[in-house]
Protein backbone atom coordinates (compact mmCIF):
# COMPACT_ATOMS: atom_id res chain seq x y z
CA UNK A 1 -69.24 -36.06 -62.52
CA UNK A 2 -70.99 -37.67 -65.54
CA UNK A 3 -73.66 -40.81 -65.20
CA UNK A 4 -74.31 -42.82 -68.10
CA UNK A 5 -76.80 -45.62 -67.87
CA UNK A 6 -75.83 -49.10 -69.42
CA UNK A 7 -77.50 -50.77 -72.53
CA UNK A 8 -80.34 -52.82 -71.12
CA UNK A 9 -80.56 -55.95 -72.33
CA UNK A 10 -84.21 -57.68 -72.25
CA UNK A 11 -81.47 -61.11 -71.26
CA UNK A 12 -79.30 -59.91 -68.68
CA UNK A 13 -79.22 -56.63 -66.68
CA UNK A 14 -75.76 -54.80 -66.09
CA UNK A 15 -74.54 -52.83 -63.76
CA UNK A 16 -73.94 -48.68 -64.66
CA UNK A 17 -69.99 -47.85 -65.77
CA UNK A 18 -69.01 -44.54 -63.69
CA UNK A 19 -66.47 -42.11 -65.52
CA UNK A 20 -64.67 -39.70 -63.63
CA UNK A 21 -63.13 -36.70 -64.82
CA UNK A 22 -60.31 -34.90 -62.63
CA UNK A 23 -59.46 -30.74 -62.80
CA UNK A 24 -56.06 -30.65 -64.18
CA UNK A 25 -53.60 -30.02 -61.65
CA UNK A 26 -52.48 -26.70 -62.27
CA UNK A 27 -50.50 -26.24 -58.89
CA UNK A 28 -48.62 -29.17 -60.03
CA UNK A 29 -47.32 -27.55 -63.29
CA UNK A 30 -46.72 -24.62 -61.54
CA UNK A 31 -44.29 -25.90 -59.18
CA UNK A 32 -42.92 -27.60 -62.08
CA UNK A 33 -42.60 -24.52 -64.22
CA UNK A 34 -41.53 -22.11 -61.15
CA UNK A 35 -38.15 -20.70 -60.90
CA UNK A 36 -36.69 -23.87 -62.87
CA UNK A 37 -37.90 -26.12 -60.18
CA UNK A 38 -39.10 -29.82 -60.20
CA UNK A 39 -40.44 -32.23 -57.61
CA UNK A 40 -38.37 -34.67 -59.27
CA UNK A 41 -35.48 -32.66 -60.04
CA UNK A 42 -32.93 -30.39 -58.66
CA UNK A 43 -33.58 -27.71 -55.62
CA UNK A 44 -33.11 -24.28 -56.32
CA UNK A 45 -29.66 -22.58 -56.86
CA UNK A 46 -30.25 -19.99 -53.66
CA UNK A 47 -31.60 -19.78 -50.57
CA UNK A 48 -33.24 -16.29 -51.81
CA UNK A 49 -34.98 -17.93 -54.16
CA UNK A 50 -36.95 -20.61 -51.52
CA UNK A 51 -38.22 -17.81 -50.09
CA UNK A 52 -39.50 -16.07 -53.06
CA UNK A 53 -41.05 -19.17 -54.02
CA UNK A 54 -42.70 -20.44 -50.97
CA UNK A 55 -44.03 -17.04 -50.19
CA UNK A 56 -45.63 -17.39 -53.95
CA UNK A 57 -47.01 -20.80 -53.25
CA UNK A 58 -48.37 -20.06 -49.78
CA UNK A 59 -50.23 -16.43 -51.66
CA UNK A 60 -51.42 -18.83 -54.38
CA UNK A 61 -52.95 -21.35 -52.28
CA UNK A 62 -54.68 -18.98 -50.33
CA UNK A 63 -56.58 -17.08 -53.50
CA UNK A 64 -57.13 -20.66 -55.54
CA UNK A 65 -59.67 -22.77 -53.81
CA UNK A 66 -59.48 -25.52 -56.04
CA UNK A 67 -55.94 -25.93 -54.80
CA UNK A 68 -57.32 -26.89 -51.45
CA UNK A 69 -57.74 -30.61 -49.78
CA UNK A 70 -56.30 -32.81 -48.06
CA UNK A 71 -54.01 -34.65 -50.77
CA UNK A 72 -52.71 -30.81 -51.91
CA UNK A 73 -51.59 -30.01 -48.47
CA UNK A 74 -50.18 -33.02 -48.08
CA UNK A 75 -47.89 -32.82 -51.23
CA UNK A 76 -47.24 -29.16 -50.52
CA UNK A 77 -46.29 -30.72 -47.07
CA UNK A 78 -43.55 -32.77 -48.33
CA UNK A 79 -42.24 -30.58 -51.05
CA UNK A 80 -41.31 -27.80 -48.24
CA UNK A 81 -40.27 -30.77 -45.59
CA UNK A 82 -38.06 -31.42 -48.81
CA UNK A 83 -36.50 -27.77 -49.48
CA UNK A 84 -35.83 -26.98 -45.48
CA UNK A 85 -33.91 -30.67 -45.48
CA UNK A 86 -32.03 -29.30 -48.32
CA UNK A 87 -31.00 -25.77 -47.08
CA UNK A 88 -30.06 -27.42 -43.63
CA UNK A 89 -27.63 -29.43 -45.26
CA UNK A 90 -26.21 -26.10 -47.57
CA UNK A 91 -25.91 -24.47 -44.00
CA UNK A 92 -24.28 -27.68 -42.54
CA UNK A 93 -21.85 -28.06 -45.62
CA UNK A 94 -20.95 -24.01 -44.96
CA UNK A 95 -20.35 -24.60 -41.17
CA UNK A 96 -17.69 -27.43 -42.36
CA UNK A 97 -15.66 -25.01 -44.56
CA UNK A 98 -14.61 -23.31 -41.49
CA UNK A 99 -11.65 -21.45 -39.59
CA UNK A 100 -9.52 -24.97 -39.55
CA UNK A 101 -9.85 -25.41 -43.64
CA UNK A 102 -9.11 -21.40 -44.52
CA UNK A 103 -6.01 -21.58 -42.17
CA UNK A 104 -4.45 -24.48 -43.64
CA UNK A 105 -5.56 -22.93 -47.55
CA UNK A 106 -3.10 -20.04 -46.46
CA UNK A 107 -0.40 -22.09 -44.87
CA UNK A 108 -0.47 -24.13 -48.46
CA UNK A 109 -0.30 -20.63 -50.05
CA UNK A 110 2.72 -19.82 -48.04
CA UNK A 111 5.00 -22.27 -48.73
CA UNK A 112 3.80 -22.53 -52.17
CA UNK A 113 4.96 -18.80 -52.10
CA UNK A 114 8.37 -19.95 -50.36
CA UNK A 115 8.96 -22.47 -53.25
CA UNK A 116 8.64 -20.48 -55.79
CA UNK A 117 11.44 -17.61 -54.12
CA UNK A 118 13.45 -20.16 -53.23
CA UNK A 119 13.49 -21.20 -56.87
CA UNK A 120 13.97 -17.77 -58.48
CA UNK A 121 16.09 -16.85 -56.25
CA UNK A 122 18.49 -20.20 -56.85
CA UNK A 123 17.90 -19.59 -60.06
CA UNK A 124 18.88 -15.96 -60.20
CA UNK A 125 22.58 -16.88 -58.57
CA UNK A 126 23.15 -19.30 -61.19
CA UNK A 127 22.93 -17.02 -63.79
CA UNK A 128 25.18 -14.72 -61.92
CA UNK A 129 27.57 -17.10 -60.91
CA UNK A 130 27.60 -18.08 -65.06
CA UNK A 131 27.93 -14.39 -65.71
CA UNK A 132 30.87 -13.45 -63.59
CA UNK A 133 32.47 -16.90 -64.70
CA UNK A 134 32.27 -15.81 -68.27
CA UNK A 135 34.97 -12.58 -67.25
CA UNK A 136 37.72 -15.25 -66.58
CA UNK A 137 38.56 -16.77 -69.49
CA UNK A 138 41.70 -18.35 -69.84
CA UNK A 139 44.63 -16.70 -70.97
CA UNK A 140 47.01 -18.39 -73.72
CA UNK A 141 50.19 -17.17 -75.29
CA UNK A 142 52.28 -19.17 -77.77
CA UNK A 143 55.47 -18.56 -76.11
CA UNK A 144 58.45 -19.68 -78.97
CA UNK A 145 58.95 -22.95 -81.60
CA UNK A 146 61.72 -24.59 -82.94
CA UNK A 147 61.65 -25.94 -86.45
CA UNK A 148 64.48 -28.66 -85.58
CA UNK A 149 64.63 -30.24 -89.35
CA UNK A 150 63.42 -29.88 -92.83
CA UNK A 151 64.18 -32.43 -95.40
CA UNK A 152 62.75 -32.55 -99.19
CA UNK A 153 63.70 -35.38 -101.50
CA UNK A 154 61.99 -37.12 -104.23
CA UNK A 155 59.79 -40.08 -104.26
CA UNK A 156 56.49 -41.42 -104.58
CA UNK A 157 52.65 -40.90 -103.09
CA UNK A 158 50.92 -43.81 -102.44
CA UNK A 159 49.68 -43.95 -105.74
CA UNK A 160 53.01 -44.32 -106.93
CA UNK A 161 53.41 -41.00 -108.49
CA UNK A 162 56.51 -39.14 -108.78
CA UNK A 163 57.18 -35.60 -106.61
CA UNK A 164 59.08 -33.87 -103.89
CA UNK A 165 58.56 -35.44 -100.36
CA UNK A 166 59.08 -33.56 -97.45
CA UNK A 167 59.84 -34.35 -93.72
CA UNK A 168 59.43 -31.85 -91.24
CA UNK A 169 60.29 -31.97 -87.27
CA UNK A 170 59.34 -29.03 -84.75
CA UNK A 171 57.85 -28.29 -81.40
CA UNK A 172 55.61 -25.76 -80.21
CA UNK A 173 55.49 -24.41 -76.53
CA UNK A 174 52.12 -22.66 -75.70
CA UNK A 175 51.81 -20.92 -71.87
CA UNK A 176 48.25 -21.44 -70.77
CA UNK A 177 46.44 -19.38 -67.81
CA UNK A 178 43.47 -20.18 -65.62
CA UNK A 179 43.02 -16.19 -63.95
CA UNK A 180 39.69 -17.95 -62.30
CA UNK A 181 39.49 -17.73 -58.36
CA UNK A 182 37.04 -20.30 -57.71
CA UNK A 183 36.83 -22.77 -60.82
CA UNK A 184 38.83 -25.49 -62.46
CA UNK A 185 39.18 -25.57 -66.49
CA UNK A 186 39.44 -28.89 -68.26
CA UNK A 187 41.23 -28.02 -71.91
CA UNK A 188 41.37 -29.99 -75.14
CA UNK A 189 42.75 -29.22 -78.32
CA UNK A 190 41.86 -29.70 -81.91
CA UNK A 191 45.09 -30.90 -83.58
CA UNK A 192 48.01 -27.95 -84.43
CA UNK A 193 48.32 -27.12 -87.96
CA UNK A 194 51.59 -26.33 -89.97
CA UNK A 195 50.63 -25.41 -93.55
CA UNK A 196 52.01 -23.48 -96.16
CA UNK A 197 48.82 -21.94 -98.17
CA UNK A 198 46.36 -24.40 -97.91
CA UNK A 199 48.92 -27.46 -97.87
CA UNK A 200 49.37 -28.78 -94.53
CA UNK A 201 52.78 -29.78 -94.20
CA UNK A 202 53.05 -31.05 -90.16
CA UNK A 203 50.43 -31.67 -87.59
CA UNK A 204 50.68 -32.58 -83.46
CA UNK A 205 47.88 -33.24 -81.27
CA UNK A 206 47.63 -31.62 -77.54
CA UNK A 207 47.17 -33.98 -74.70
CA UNK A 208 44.00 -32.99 -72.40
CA UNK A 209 44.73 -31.85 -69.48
CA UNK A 210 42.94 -29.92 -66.37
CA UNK A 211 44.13 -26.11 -64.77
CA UNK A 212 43.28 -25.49 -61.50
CA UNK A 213 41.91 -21.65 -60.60
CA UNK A 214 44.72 -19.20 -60.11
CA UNK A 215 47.65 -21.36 -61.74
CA UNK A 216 49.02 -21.35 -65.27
CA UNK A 217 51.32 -23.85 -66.75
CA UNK A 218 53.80 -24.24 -70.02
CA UNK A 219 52.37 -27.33 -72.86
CA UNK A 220 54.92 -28.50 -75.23
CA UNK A 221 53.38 -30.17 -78.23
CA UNK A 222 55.11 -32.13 -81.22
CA UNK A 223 53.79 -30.91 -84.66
CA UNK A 224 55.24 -33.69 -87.56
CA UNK A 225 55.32 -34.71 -91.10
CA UNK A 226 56.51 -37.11 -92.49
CA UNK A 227 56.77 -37.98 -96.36
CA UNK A 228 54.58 -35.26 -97.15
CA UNK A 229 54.00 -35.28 -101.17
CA UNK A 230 54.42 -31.29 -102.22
CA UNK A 231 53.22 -31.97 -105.96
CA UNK A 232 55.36 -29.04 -107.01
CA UNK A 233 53.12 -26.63 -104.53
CA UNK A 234 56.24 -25.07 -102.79
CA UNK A 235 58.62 -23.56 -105.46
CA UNK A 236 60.96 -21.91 -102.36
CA UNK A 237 61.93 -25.34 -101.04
CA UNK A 238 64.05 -26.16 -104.07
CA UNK A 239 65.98 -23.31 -103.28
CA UNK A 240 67.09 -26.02 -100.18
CA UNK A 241 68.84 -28.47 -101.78
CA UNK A 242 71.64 -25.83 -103.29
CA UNK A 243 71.53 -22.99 -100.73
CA UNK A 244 69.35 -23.94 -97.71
CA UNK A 245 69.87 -21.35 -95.78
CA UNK A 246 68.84 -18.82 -98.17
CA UNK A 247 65.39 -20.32 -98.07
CA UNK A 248 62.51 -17.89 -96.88
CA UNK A 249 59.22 -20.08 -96.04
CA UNK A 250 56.27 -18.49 -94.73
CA UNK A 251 54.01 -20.83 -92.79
CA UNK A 252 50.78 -21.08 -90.62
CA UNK A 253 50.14 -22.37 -86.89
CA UNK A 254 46.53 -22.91 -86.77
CA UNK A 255 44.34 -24.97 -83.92
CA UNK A 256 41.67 -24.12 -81.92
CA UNK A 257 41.67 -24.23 -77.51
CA UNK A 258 38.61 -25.49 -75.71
CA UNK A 259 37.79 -25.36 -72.06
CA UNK A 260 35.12 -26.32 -69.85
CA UNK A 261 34.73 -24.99 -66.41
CA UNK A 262 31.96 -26.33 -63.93
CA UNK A 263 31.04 -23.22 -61.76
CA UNK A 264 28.60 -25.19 -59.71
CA UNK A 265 28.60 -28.62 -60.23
CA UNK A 266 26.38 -30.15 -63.63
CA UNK A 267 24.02 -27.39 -63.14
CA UNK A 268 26.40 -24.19 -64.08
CA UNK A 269 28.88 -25.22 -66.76
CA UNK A 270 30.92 -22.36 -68.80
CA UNK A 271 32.69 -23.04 -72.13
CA UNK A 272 35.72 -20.66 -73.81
CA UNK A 273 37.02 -21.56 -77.01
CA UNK A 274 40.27 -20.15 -78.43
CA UNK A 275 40.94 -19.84 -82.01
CA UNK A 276 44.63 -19.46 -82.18
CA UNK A 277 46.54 -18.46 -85.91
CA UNK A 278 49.96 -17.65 -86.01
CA UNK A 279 51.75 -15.57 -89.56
CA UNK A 280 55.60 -17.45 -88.72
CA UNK A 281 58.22 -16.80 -91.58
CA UNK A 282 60.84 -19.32 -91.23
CA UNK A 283 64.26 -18.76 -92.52
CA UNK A 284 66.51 -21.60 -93.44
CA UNK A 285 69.65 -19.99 -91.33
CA UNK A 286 67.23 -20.00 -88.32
CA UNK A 287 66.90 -24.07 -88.48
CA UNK A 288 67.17 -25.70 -84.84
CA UNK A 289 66.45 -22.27 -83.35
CA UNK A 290 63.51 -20.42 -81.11
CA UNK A 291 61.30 -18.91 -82.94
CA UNK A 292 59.62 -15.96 -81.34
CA UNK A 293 55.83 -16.22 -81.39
CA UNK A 294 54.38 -14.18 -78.48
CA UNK A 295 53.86 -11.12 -81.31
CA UNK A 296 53.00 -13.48 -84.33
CA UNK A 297 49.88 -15.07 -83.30
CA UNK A 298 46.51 -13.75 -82.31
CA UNK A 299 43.20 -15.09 -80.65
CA UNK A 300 39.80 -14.63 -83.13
């Protein structure tokens, strides 16, 4: 401690100013500095580590004097009051996370665990039942057709030009299958095809219709033209109008089959498609007969 007198003054007489200078509080900055912790700021991460550093203070206090009296025990006092509160309430929050909380983490786990086989294993049958689905497709055969009339005679397009219309009647009989035991097919059609080359001379379109499993059932379809404009594109039709029965046309049967069948329910659903083309050579002494086509036509 450092004294310095005041200024006299031959008027007035004042009283001496007193300056005190404090040691620096090293035990402060080391409890600051220590093992990252802070009076002010968080406890330390392990219980280890209290030890360690209480041991330390208690060895350091004991070989400092100057880090003696009564307002350094006192803080010391309340920093350790501080850490025991806070590693009683660590050991508290431990004691909570008991027998009771890890029994219901592994009931959680288990039927988390049932879920997820219940799922794959739901799963798993619908792919089987889709797989063993896909082995009964449906079976069709193009049984016979009769070409009942063929008429060519001149007139106009509908642009008024001048050609060889033709007129063409016939009907189609197709036998269709369902070999599945345990699913129903719903069928539609694309519309059949009559062409000769790349002209189409008659179409028909197949009504929908529904198979049940195991049962099979015969589909007669219409397949028409009317006033068809030939432009010259079928040389052996003339051939009609002086000898028609020594005409010799050959002609395509093209449309395509497609089913649905819903295994089980919306959630397995199984599709077959057919693409049916028949090679048919029609001869003009064969007109209003059955025409063969369970070897003429094939399935691609």
């Amino acid at each position: 401690m450092m004294t310095w007198p005041a200024r006299s003054s031959p008027q007035k007489t004042r009283k001496p100013v007193y300056i005190v200078h404090s040691p620096p509080n090293t035990d402060v900055d080391k409890l600051s500095t220590r093992s990252g912790f802070s009076p002010f700021g968080s406890p330390l991460n392990d219980k280890g580590q209290v030890s360690d550093f209480l041991h330390d203070s208690v060895a350091e206090s004991s070989s400092n004097p100057r880090s003696s009296g009564p307002l350094r025990n006192e803080y010391r006092s309340v920093q350790v009051h501080d850490l025991d509160r806070r590693i009683h309430e660590d050991e508290d929050y431990d004691e909570m996370d008991g027998p009771d909380d890890e029994k219901r983490r592994r009931v959680m786990r288990f039927y988390s665990f049932l879920l997820f086989t219940l799922v794959l294993a739901f799963t798993l049958f619908c792919l089987i039942l889709w797989g063993v689905s896909k082995s009964f497709s449906p079976i069709v055969t193009l049984k016979e057709m009769v070409l009942e009339s063929l008429n060519v005679q001149s007139g106009n397009d509908q642009s008024g030009v001048l050609t060889d219309m033709l007129t063409l009647n016939s009907t189609v009989r197709i036998l269709y299958r369902n070999p599945a035991t345990f699913f129903t097919v719903h069928v539609t059609s694309s519309p059949l095809q009559l062409s000769y080359s790349q002209l189409i001379l008659a179409s028909g379109q197949m009504e929908k219709f529904s198979q049940r499993r195991k049962s099979e059932r015969i589909i007669e379809t219409k397949v028409l033209g009317n006033q068809i404009p030939l432009y010259g594109g079928i040389p052996a039709l003339y051939a009609q109008r002086a000898e028609p029965d020594q005409v010799v046309l050959p002609l395509n049967l093209t449309f395509t089959l497609q089913a649905r069948a819903y295994v089980l329910g919306r959630l397995v659903k199984t599709k077959f498609h057919s693409n049916i083309k028949c090679s048919i050579t029609f001869y003009g002494d064969k007109l209003g007969k059955t025409l063969d086509l369970s070897k003429s036509c094939s399935d691609h």
